[in-house]
Protein backbone atom coordinates (compact mmCIF):
# COMPACT_ATOMS: atom_id res chain seq x y z
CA UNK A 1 8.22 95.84 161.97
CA UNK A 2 7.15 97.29 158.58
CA UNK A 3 3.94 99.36 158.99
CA UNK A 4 1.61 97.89 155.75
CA UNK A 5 -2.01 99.47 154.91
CA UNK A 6 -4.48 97.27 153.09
CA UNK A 7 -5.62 98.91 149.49
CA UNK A 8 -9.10 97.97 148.72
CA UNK A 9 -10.64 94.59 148.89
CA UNK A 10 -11.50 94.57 145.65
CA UNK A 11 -9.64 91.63 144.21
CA UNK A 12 -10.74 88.33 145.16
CA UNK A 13 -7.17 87.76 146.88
CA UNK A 14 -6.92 90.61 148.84
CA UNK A 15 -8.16 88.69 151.66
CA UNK A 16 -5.39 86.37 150.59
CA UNK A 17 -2.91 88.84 150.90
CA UNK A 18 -4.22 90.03 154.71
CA UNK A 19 -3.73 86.93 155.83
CA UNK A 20 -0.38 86.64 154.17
CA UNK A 21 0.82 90.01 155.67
CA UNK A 22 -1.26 88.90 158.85
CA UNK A 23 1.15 85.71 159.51
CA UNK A 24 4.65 87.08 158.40
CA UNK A 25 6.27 88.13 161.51
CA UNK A 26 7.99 91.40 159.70
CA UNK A 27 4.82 93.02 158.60
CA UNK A 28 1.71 94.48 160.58
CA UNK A 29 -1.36 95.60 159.46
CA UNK A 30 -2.14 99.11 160.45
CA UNK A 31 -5.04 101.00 158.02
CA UNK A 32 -7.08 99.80 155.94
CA UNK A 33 -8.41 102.21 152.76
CA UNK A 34 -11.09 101.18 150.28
CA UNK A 35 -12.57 103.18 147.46
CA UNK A 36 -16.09 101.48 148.16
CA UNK A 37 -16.09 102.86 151.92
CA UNK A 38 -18.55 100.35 153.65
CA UNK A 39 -17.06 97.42 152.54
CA UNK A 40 -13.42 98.75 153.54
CA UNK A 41 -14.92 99.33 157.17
CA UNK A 42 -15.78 95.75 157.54
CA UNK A 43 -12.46 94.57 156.55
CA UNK A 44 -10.74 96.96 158.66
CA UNK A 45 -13.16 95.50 161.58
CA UNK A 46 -12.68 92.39 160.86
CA UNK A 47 -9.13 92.93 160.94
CA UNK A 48 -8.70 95.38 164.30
CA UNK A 49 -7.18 98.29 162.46
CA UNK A 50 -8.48 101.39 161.53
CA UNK A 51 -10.49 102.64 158.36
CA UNK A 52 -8.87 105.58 156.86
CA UNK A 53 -11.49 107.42 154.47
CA UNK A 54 -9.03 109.58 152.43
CA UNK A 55 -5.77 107.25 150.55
CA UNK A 56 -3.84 110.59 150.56
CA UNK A 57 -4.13 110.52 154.74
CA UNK A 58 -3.02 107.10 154.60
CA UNK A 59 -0.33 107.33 151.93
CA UNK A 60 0.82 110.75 154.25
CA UNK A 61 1.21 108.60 157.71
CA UNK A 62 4.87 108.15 158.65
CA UNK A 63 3.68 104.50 160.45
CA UNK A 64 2.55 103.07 156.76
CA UNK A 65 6.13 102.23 155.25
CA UNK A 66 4.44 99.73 152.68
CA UNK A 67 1.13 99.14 150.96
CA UNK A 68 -0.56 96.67 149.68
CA UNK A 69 -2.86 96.84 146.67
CA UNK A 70 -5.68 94.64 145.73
CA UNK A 71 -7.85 97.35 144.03
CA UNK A 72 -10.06 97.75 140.99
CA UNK A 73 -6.98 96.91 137.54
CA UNK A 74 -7.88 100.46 136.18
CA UNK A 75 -7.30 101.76 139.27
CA UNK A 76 -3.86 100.61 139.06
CA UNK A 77 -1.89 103.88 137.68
CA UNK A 78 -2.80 106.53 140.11
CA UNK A 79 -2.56 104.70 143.20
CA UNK A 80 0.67 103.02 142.77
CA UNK A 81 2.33 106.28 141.66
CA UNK A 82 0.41 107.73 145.01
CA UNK A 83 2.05 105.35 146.82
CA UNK A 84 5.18 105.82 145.20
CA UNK A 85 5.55 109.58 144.97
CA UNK A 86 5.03 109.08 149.37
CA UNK A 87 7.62 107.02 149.90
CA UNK A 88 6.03 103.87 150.23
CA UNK A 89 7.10 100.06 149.22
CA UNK A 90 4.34 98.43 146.74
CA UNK A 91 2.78 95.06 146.52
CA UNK A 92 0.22 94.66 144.30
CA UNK A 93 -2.01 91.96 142.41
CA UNK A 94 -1.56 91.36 138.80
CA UNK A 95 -2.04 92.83 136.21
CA UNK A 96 0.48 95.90 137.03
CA UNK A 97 -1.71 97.87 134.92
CA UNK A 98 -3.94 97.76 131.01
CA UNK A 99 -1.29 99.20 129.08
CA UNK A 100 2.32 99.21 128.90
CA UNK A 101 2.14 102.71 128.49
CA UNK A 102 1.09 102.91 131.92
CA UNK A 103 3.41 100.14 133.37
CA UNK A 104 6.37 102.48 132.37
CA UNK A 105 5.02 105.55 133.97
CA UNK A 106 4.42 103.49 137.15
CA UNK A 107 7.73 102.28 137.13
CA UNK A 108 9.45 105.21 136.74
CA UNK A 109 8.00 106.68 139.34
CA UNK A 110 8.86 103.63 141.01
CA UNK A 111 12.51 103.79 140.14
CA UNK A 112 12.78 107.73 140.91
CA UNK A 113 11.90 107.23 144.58
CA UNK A 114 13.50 104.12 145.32
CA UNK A 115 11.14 102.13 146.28
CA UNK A 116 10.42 98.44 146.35
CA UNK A 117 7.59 97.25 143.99
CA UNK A 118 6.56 93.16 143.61
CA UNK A 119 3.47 92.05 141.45
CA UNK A 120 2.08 88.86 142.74
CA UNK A 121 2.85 86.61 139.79
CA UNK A 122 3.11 83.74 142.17
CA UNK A 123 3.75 80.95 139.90
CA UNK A 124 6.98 81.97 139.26
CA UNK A 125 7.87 80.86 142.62
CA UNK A 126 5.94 76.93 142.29
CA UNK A 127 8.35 73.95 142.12
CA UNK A 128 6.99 72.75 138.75
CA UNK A 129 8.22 75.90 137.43
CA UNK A 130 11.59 76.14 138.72
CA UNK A 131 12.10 72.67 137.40
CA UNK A 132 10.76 73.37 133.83
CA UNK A 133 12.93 76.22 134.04
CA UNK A 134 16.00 74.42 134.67
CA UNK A 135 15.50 71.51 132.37
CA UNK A 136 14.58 73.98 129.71
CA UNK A 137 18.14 75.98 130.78
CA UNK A 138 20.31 72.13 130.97
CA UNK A 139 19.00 71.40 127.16
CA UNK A 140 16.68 68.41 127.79
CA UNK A 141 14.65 68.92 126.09
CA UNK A 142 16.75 70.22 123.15
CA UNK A 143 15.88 73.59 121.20
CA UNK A 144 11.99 74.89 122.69
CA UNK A 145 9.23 73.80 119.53
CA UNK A 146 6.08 74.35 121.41
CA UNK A 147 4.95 75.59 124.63
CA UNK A 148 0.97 75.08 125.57
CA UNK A 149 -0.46 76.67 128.96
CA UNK A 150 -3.83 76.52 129.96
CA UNK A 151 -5.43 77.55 133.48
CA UNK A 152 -9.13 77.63 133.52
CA UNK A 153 -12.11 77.39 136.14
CA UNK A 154 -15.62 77.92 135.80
CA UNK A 155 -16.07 80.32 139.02
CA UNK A 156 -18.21 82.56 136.78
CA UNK A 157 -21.12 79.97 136.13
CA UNK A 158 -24.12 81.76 137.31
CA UNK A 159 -25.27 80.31 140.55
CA UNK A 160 -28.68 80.73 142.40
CA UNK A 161 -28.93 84.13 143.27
CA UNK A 162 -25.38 84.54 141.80
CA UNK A 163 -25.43 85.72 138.47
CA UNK A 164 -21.74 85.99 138.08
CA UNK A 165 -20.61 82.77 140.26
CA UNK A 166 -18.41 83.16 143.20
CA UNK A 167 -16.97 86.52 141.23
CA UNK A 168 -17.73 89.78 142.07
CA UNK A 169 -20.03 91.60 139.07
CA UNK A 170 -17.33 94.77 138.80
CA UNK A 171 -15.01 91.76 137.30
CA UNK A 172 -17.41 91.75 134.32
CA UNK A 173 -17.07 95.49 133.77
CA UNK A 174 -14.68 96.44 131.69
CA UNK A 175 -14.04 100.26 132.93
CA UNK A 176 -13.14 98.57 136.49
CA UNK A 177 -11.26 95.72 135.56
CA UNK A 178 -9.66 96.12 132.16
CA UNK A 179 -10.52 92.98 130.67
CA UNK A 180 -12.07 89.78 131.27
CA UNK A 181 -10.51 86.12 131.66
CA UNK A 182 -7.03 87.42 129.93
CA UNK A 183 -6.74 90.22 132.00
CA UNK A 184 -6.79 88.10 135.45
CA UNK A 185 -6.77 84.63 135.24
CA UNK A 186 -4.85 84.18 131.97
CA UNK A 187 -2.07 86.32 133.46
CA UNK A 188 -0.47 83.45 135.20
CA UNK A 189 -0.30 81.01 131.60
CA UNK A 190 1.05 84.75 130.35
CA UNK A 191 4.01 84.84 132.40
CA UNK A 192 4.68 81.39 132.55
CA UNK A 193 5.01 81.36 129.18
CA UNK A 194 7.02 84.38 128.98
CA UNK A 195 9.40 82.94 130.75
CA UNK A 196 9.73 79.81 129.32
CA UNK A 197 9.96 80.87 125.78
CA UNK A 198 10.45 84.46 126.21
CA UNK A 199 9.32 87.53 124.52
CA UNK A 200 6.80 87.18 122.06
CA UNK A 201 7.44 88.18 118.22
CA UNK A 202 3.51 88.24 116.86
CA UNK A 203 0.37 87.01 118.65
CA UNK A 204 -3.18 85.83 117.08
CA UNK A 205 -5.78 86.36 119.45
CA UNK A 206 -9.86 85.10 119.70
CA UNK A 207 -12.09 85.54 122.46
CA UNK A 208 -15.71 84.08 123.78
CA UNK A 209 -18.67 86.01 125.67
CA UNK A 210 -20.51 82.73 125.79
CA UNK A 211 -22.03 84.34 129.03
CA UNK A 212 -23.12 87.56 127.38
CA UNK A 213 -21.10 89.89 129.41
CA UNK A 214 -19.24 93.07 128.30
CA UNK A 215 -15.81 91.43 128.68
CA UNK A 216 -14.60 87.40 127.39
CA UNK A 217 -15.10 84.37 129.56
CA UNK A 218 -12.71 82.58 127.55
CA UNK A 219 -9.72 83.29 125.68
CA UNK A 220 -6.93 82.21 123.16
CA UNK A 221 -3.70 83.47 121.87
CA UNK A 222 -1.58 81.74 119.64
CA UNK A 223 1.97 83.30 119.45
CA UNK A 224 5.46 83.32 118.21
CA UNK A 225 8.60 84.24 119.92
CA UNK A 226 11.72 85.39 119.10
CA UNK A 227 13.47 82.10 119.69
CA UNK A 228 11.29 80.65 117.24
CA UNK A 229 8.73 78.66 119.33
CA UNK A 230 5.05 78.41 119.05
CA UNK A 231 3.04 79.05 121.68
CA UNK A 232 -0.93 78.62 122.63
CA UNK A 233 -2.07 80.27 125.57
CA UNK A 234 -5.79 79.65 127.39
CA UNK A 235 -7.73 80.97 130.15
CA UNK A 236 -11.24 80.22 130.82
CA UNK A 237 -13.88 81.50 134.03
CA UNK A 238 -16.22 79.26 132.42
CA UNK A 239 -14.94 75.90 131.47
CA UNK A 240 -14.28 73.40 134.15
CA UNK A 241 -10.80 74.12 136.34
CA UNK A 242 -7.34 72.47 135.27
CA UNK A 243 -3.99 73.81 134.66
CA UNK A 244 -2.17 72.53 132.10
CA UNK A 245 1.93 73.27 131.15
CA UNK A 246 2.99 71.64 128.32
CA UNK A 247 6.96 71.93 126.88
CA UNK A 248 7.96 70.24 123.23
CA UNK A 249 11.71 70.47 122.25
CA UNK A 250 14.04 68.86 120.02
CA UNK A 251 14.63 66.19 122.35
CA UNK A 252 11.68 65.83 124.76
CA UNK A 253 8.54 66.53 126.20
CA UNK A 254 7.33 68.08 129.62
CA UNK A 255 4.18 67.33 130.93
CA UNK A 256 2.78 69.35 134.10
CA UNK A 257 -1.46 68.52 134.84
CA UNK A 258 -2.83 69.94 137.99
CA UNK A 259 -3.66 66.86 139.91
CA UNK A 260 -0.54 64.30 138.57
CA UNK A 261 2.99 63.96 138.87
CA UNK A 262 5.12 66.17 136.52
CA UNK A 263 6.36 63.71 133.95
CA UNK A 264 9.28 65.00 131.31
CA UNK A 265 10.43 62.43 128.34
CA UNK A 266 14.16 63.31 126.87
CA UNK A 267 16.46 61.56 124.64
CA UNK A 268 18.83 62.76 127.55
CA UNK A 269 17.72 61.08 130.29
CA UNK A 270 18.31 57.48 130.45
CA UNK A 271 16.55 55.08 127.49
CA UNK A 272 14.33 58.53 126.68
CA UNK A 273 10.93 56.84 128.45
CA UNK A 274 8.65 58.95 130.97
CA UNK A 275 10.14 59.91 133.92
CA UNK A 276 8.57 61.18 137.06
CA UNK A 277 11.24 63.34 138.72
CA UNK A 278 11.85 64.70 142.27
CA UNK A 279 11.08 68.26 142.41
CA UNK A 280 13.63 70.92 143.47
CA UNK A 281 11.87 73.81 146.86
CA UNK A 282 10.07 76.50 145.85
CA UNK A 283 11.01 79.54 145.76
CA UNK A 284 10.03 82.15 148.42
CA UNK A 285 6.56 83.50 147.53
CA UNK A 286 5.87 86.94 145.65
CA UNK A 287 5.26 88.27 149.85
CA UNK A 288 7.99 87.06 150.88
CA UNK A 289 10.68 88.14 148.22
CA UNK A 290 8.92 91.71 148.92
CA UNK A 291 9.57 91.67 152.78
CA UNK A 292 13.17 90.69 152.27
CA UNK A 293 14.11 92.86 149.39
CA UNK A 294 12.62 95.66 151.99
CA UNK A 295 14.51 94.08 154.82
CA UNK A 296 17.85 93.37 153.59
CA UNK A 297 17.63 94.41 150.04
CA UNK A 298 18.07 90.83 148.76
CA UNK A 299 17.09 91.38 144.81
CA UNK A 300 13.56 89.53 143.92
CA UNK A 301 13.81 86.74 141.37
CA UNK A 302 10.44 88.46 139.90
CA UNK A 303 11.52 91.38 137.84
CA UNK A 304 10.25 94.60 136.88
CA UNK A 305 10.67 92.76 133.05
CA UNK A 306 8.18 90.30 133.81
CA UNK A 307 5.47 92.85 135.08
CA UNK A 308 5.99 94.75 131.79
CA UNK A 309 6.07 91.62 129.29
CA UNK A 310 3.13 90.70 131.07
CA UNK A 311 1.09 93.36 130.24
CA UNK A 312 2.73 93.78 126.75
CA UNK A 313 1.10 90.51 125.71
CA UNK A 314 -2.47 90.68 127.43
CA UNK A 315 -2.18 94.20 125.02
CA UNK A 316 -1.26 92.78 122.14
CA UNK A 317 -3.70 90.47 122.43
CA UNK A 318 -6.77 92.68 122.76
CA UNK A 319 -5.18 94.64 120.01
CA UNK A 320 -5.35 91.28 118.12
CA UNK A 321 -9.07 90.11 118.59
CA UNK A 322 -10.38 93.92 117.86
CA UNK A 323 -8.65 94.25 114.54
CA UNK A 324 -9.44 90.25 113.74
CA UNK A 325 -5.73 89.88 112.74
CA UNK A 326 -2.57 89.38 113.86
CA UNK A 327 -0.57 91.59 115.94
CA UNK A 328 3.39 92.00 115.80
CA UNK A 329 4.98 93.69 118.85
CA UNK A 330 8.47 94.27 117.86
């Protein structure tokens, strides 16, 4: 069994992730830290394990081989290289950290102690993915025009007594979480993207406080990659939820809406009309790619690249709406 402590409960997924580690039957939960101390002593109740005050006793006990991290985004740099620097395997919840700058030094600490690190960018692992992926890599849709990714809910609608929606008020301040709807939810459109159309040349950027907080509810980029493709990327915590992938080549069109059937259109594929294809398995999830690269050293299809480009972007991009102009990362 690998010995995993929980790492704050600040993200909304970390209970997510518990549950995750909870149910695989290589992993057991045996601390829990938290750098808000009451609320990390009703998880770790909740959960049967004990709450361990200090992260340097936890990070120092020879039954923790792996931790996972669901704490504040700024918090990011010093406890992964913690965690690192002791020895200790790393899961963690996106972003890896604000700046690039700081992804590097976390990864080469990473790298200098051998340990296994996985960022939870879990839609790299989702059927509709893998096939875009392969249609893109099989030419059907000829040479990559446009790519268009939107994810958006509006969890941050004030409520009654709720004045940030089902989201916790520390996600509004900036000096905890690094950034508003980019930062978090726009991650996922970020590395989907990335992916698809790979890295980005120059970016455009424009955000919206239309709820008056320090950090954007919504957000835009529109960017160019190296290959030549446009791209528009959206996230929203205040317009009503949908995910929306959208690939325009050459020779066709692929259409993924939460909610209907992937559809792709190519000049390749029979008389060119709509087609509603069967999708290939998922991949193993972000966990369990971790457990077995830990296990049996079986190399994650979610790189160390993708953590970094991430980041890279959601820079850029802040870079881009401070200045009002556009941004060139090259």
């Amino acid at each position: 069994m690998i010995g995993v402590a929980m790492l704050s409960r600040w993200h909304v997924h970390a209970d997510d992730y518990a549950l995750q580690a909870a149910a695989h039957p290589e992993l057991e939960i045996r601390a829990v830290w938290d750098e808000e101390p009451e609320r990390g002593k009703a998880w770790a109740e909740e959960m049967g394990v004990p709450f361990v005050t200090e992260l340097t006793e936890v990070l120092a006990n020879p039954a923790i081989d792996a931790v996972i991290v669901a704490a504040p985004t700024t918090l990011h740099k010093d406890i992964l290289i913690q965690a690192a620097r002791s020895g200790k395997h790393i899961f963690s919840e996106k972003v890896l950290a604000p700046t690039e700058q700081d992804c590097e030094a976390i990864l080469s600490e990473v790298r200098a102690q051998g340990v296994h690190l996985m960022l939870s960018l879990k839609r790299l692992t989702d059927d509709y993915y893998v096939y875009a992926q392969d249609a893109l890599d099989r030419g059907l849709l000829g040479r990559l025009l446009q790519v268009r990714c939107r994810l958006a809910h509006n969890g941050a609608l004030p409520k009654e007594g709720k004045p940030f929606g089902i989201l916790p008020a520390t996600f509004f301040d900036p000096a905890v979480s690094g950034g508003g709807a980019l930062i978090d939810l726009g991650s996922h459109p970020v590395y989907l993207t990335n992916r698809l159309a790979g890295k980005v040349k120059h970016l455009y950027a424009q955000m919206d406080y239309a709820l008056g907080h320090p950090v954007e509810d919504s957000a835009v980029i529109v960017a160019e990659y190296e290959s030549g493709a446009l791209g528009i990327i959206e996230a929203s915590l205040a317009a009503s939820g949908n995910f929306l992938l959208e690939l325009h080549g050459t020779e066709g069109t692929l259409m993924i809406e939460k909610g209907r059937p992937l559809r792709i259109r190519s000049s390749r594929l029979g008389d060119g009309s709509w087609q509603t294809p069967s999708l290939p398995d998922s991949l193993p999830s972000a966990m369990e790619q971790w457990v077995a690269q830990m296990s049996t050293g079986t190399p994650p299809t979610i790189t160390h690249e993708d953590f970094v480009e991430l980041t890279r972007v959601i820079e850029a991009a802040a870079h881009s709406y401070e200045a009002g102009g556009r941004v060139s990362l090259n």
